[in-house]
Protein backbone atom coordinates (compact mmCIF):
# COMPACT_ATOMS: atom_id res chain seq x y z
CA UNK A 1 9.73 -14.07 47.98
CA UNK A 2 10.45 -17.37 49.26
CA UNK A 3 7.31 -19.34 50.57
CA UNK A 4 4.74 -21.41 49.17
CA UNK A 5 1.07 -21.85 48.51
CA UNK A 6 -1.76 -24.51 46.90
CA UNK A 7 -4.22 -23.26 45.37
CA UNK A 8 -7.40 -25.41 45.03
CA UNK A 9 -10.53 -25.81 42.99
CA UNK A 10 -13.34 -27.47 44.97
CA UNK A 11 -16.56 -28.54 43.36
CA UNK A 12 -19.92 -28.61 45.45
CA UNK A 13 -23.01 -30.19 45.16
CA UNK A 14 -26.24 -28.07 46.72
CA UNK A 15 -29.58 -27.60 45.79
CA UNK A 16 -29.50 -23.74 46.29
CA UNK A 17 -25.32 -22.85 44.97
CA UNK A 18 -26.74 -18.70 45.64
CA UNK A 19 -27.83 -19.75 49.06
CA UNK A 20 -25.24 -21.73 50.36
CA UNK A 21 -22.53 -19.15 48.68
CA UNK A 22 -23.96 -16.44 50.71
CA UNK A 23 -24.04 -18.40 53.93
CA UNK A 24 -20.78 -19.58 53.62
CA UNK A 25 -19.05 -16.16 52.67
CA UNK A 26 -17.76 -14.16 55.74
CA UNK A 27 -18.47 -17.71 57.92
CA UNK A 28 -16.04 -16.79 60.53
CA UNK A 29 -15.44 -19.13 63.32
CA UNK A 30 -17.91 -21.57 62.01
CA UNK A 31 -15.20 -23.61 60.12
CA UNK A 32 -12.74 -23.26 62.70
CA UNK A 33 -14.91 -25.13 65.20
CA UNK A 34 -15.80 -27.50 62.51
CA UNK A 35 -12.13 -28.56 62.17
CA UNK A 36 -12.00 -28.75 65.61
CA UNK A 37 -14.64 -30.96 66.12
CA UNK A 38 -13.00 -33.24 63.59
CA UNK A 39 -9.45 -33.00 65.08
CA UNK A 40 -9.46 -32.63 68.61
CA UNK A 41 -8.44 -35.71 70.81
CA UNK A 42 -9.19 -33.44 74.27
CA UNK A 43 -11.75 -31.30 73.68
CA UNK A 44 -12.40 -30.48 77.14
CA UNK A 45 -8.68 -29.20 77.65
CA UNK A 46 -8.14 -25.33 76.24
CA UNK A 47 -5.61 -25.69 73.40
CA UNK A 48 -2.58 -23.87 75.38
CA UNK A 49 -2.56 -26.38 77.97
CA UNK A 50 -2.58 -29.54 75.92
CA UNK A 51 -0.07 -32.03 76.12
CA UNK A 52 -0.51 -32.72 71.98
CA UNK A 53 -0.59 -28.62 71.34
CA UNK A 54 3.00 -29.26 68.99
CA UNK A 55 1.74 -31.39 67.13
CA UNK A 56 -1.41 -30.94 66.74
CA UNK A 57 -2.84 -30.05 62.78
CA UNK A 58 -5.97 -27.67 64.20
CA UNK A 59 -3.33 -25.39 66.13
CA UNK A 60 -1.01 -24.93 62.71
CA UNK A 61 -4.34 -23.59 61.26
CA UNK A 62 -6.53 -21.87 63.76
CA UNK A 63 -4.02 -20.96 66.58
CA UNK A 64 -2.19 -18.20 65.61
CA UNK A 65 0.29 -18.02 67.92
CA UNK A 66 2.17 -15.44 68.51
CA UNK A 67 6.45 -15.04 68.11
CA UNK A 68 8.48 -15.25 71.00
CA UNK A 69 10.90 -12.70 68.90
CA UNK A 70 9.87 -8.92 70.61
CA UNK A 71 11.38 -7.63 67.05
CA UNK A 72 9.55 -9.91 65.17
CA UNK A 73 5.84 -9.47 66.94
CA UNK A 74 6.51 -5.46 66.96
CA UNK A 75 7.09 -6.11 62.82
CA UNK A 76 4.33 -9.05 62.12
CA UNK A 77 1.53 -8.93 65.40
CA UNK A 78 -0.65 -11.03 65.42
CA UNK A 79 -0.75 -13.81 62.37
CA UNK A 80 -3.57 -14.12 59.96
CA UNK A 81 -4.60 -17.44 58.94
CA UNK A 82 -2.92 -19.46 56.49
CA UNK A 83 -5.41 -20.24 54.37
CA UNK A 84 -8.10 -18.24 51.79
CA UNK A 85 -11.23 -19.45 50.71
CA UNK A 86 -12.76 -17.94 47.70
CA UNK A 87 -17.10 -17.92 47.03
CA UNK A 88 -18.65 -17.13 44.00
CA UNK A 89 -21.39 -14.33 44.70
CA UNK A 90 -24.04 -15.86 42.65
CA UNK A 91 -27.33 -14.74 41.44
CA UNK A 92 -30.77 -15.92 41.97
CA UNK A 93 -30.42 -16.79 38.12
CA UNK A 94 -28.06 -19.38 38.86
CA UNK A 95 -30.09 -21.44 41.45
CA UNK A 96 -30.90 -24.12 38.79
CA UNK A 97 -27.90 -25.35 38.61
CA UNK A 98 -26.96 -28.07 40.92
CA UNK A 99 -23.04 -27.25 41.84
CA UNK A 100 -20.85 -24.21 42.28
CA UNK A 101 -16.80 -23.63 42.34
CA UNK A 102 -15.13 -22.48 45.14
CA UNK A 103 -11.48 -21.35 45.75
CA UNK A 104 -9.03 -22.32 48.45
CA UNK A 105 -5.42 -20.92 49.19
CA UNK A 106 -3.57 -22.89 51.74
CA UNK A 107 0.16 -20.81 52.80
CA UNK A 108 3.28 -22.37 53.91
CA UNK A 109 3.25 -25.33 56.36
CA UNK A 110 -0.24 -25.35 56.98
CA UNK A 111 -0.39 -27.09 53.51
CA UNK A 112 0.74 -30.43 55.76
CA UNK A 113 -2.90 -29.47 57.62
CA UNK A 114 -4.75 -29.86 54.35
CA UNK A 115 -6.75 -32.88 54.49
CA UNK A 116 -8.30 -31.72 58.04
CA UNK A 117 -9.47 -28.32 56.26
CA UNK A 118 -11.04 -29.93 53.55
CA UNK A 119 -13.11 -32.23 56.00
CA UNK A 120 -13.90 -29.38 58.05
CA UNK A 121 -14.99 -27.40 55.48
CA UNK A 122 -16.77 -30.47 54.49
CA UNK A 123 -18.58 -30.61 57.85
CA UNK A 124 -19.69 -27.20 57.33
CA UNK A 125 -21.41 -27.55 54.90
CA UNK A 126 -23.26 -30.82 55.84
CA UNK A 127 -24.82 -28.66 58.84
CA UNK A 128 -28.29 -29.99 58.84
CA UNK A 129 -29.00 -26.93 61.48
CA UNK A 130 -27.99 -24.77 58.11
CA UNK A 131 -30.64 -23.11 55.57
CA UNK A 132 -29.04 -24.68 53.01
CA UNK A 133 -25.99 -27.77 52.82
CA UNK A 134 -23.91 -29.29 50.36
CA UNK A 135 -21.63 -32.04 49.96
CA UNK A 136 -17.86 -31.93 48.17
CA UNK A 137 -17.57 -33.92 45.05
CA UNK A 138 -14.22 -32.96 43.90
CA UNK A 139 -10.80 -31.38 44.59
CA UNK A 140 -8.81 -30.22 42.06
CA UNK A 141 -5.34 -28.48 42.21
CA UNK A 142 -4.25 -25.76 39.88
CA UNK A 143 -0.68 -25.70 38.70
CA UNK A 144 1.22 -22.52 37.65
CA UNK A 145 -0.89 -22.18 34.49
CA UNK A 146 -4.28 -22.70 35.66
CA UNK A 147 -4.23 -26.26 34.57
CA UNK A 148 -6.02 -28.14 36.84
CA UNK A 149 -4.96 -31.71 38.25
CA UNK A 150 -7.65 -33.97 40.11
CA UNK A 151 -6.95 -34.77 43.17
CA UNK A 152 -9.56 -36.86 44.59
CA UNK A 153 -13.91 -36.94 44.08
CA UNK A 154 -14.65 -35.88 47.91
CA UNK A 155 -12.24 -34.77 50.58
CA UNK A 156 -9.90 -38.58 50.57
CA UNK A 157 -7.06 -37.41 47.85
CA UNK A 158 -7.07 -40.21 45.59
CA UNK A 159 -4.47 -38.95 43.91
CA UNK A 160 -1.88 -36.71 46.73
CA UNK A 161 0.64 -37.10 43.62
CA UNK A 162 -1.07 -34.23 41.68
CA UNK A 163 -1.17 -31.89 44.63
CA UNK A 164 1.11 -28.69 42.61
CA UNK A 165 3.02 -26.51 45.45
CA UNK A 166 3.51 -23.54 43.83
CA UNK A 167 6.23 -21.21 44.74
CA UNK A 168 6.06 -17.21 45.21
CA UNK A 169 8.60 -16.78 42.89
CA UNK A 170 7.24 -18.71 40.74
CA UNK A 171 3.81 -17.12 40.72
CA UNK A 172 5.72 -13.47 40.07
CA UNK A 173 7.79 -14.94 37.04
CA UNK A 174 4.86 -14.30 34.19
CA UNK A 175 3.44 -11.42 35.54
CA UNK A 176 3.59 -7.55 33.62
CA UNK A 177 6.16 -6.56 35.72
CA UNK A 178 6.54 -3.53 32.66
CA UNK A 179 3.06 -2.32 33.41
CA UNK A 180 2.78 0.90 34.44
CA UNK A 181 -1.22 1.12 34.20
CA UNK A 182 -3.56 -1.72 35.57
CA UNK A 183 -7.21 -2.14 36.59
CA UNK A 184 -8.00 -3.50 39.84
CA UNK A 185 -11.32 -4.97 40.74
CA UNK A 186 -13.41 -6.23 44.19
CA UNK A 187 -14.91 -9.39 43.62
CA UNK A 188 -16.51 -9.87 47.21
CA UNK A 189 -16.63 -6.70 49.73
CA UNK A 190 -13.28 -5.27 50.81
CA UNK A 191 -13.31 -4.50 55.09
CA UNK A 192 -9.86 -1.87 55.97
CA UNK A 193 -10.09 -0.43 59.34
CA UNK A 194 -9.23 3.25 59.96
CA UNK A 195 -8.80 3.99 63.52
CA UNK A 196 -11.11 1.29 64.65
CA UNK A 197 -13.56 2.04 61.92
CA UNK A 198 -14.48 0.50 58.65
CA UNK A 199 -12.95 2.87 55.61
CA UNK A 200 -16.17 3.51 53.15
CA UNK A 201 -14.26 4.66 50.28
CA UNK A 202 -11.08 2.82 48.64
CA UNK A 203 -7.78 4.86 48.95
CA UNK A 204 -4.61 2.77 46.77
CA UNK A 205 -1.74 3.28 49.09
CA UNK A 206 -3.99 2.15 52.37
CA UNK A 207 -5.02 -1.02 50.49
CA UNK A 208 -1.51 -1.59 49.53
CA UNK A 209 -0.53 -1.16 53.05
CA UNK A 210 -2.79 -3.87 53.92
CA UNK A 211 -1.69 -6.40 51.74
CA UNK A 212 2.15 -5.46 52.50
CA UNK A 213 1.65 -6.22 56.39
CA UNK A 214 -0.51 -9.40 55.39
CA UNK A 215 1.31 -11.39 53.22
CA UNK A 216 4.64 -10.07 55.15
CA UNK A 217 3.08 -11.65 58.21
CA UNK A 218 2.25 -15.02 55.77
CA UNK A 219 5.88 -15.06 54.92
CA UNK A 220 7.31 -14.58 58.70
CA UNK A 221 4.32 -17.21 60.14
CA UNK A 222 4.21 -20.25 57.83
CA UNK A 223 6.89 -19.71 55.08
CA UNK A 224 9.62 -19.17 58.22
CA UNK A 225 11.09 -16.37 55.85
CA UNK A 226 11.70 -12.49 56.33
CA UNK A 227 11.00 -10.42 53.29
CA UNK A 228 13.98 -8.35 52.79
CA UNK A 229 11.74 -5.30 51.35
CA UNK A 230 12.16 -1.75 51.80
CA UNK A 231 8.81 -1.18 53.31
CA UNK A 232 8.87 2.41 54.07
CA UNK A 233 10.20 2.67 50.50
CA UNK A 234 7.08 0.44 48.21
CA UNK A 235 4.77 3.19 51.03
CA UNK A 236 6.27 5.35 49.00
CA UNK A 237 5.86 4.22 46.02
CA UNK A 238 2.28 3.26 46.55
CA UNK A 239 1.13 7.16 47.48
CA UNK A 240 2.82 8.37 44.36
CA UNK A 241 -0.09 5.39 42.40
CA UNK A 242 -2.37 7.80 40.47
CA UNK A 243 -6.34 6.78 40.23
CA UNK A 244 -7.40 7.73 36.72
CA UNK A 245 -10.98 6.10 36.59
CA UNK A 246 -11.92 4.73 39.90
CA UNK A 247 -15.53 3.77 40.82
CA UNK A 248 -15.76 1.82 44.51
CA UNK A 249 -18.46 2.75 46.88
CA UNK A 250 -19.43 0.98 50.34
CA UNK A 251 -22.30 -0.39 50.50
CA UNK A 252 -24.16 -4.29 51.17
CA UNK A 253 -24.40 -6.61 48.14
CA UNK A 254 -27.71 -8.04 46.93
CA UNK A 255 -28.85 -10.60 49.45
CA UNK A 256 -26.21 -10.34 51.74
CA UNK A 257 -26.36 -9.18 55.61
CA UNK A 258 -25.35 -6.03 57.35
CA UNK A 259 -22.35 -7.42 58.25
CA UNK A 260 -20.64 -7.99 55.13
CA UNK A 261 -20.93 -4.83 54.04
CA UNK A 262 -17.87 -3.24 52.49
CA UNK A 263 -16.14 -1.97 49.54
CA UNK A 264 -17.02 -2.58 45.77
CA UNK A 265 -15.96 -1.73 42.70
CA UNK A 266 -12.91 -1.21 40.45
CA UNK A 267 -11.04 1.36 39.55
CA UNK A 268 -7.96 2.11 37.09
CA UNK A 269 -4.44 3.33 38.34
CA UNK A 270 -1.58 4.06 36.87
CA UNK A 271 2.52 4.67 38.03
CA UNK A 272 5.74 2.66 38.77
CA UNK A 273 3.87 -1.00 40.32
CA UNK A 274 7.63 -2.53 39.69
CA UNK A 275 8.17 -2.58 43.49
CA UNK A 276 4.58 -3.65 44.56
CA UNK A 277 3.61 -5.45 41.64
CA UNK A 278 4.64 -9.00 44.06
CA UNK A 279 1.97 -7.75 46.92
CA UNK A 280 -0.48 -7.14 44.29
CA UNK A 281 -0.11 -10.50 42.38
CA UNK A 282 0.00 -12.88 45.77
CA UNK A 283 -2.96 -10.68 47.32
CA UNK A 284 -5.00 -11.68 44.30
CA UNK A 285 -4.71 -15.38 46.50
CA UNK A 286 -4.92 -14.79 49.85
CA UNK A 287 -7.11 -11.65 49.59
CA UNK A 288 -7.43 -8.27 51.84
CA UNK A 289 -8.64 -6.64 54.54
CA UNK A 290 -10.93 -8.22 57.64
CA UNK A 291 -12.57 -12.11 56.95
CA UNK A 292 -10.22 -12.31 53.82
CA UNK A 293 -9.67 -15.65 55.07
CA UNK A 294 -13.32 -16.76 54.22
CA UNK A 295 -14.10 -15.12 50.62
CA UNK A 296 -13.67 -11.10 51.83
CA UNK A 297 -11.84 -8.86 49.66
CA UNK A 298 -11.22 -11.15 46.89
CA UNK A 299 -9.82 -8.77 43.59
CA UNK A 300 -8.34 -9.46 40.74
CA UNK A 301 -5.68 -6.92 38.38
CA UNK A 302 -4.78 -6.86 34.84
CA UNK A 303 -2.89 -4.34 32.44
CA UNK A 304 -4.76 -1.69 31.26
């Protein structure tokens, strides 16, 4: 696979980190108009018509425009966004402590766009019409290891040098590509549509699905490459995935609305991942199913 990604580490200073977690989990077009707000030279002129639409940073993130390539949009749709924030779901035993962590993912050639999602993130969550706010205090970028590399104390990079831009491929290369039995866990609730309808129980090969067609669409979108997978094929494949000890339900976390309701749990699975095991690992970064852009369906795997 042949595109790449950042992957962030941003540090935030609140008075309530469980509060401002929740409200910023699932935010939706909150940040988008942030970034706009930031950005936008013309904000009386609808982005399609405006002279500066090519160039324009806010467009590269939020537009999702569609391919002029009838094969192409019949393959890919619609884009998703090219970017993945991550929230910590924290309890009220952690509202002591005076900062949280938070995650971001940026894909492809939105990385360029960067700087303007950090300060509209950063605008978010200095929203004095918010129940709770917070200010950034640092940025730090996470090479291939984990190790992290600092690249500025706010949203100004003092130090664009350390930004690491990982590669897919190089992601894949440490990975248990021998594994043939893995856990898989939901960190924030997952959100796959069935026929218009939210799915209220987890099913492998439809999950699977979902990441295929997302980070496929990733690829095509901001990484300007085709992945040369048998799709029809890793469907296959993904059916054949046994659940030995699963445990997911649907259902509405503690202290969070209606409306992120979804699917929790983990579950264990075993059978040939060989083929899949690359959707797996890069969907552990950009996430699944509807909002994964802003903290939904965040998972993790490891070898069982």
């Amino acid at each position: 696979m042949d595109f790449n990604l950042v992957n962030l580490k941003i540090t935030v200073r609140t008075a309530n980190p469980a509060l401002l977690s929740l409200r910023l989990l699932g935010q939706g077009s909150g940040l988008a108009t942030a970034c706009r707000n930031v950005a936008c030279k013309r904000p009386t002129v609808a982005c399609g018509h405006c002279p500066e639409h090519d160039g324009c940073a806010w467009y590269v993130l939020f537009g999702q425009g569609l391919s002029a390539d009838p094969a192409a949009l019949r393959r890919h749709q619609k884009p998703p966004l090219p970017f993945a924030f991550s929230f910590p779901l924290l309890d009220e035993a952690d509202s002591s402590a005076q900062t949280f962590e938070c995650g971001l993912v940026v894909v492809g050639r939105a990385i360029a766009c960067l700087e303007l999602l950090l300060e509209g993130f950063s605008a978010l969550l200095e929203d004095d019409h918010s129940v709770e706010t917070g200010e950034i205090i640092r940025v730090d970028s996470l090479d291939y290891q984990g190790e992290r590399r600092l690249l500025g104390n706010g949203t100004h990079f003092d130090h664009p040098e350390n930004l690491a831009v990982l590669s897919a491929d190089g992601l894949l290369e440490s990975r248990p590509w021998g594994c043939s039995r893995l856990t898989l866990r939901l960190h924030t609730p997952l959100r796959l549509t069935v026929e218009g309808r939210y799915s209220t129980s987890f099913e492998f090969s439809r999950f699977v699905r979902t990441l295929m067609r997302r980070i496929s669409s990733l690829a095509y979108y901001y990484g300007g490459c085709e992945l040369d997978s048998d799709f029809s094929d890793l469907s296959r494949q993904a059916v054949a995935i046994a659940s030995d000890d699963a445990c997911f339900s649907y259902g509405i976390p503690p202290g969070m609305g209606g409306k992120l309701a979804g699917i929790l749990g983990n579950g264990d699975f075993s059978g040939d991942f060989s083929g899949l095991m690359p959707f797996l690992v890069l969907g552990t970064f950009v996430h699944a199913g509807k909002g994964a852009s802003y903290g939904m369906g965040r998972y993790t795997i490891s070898p069982v």
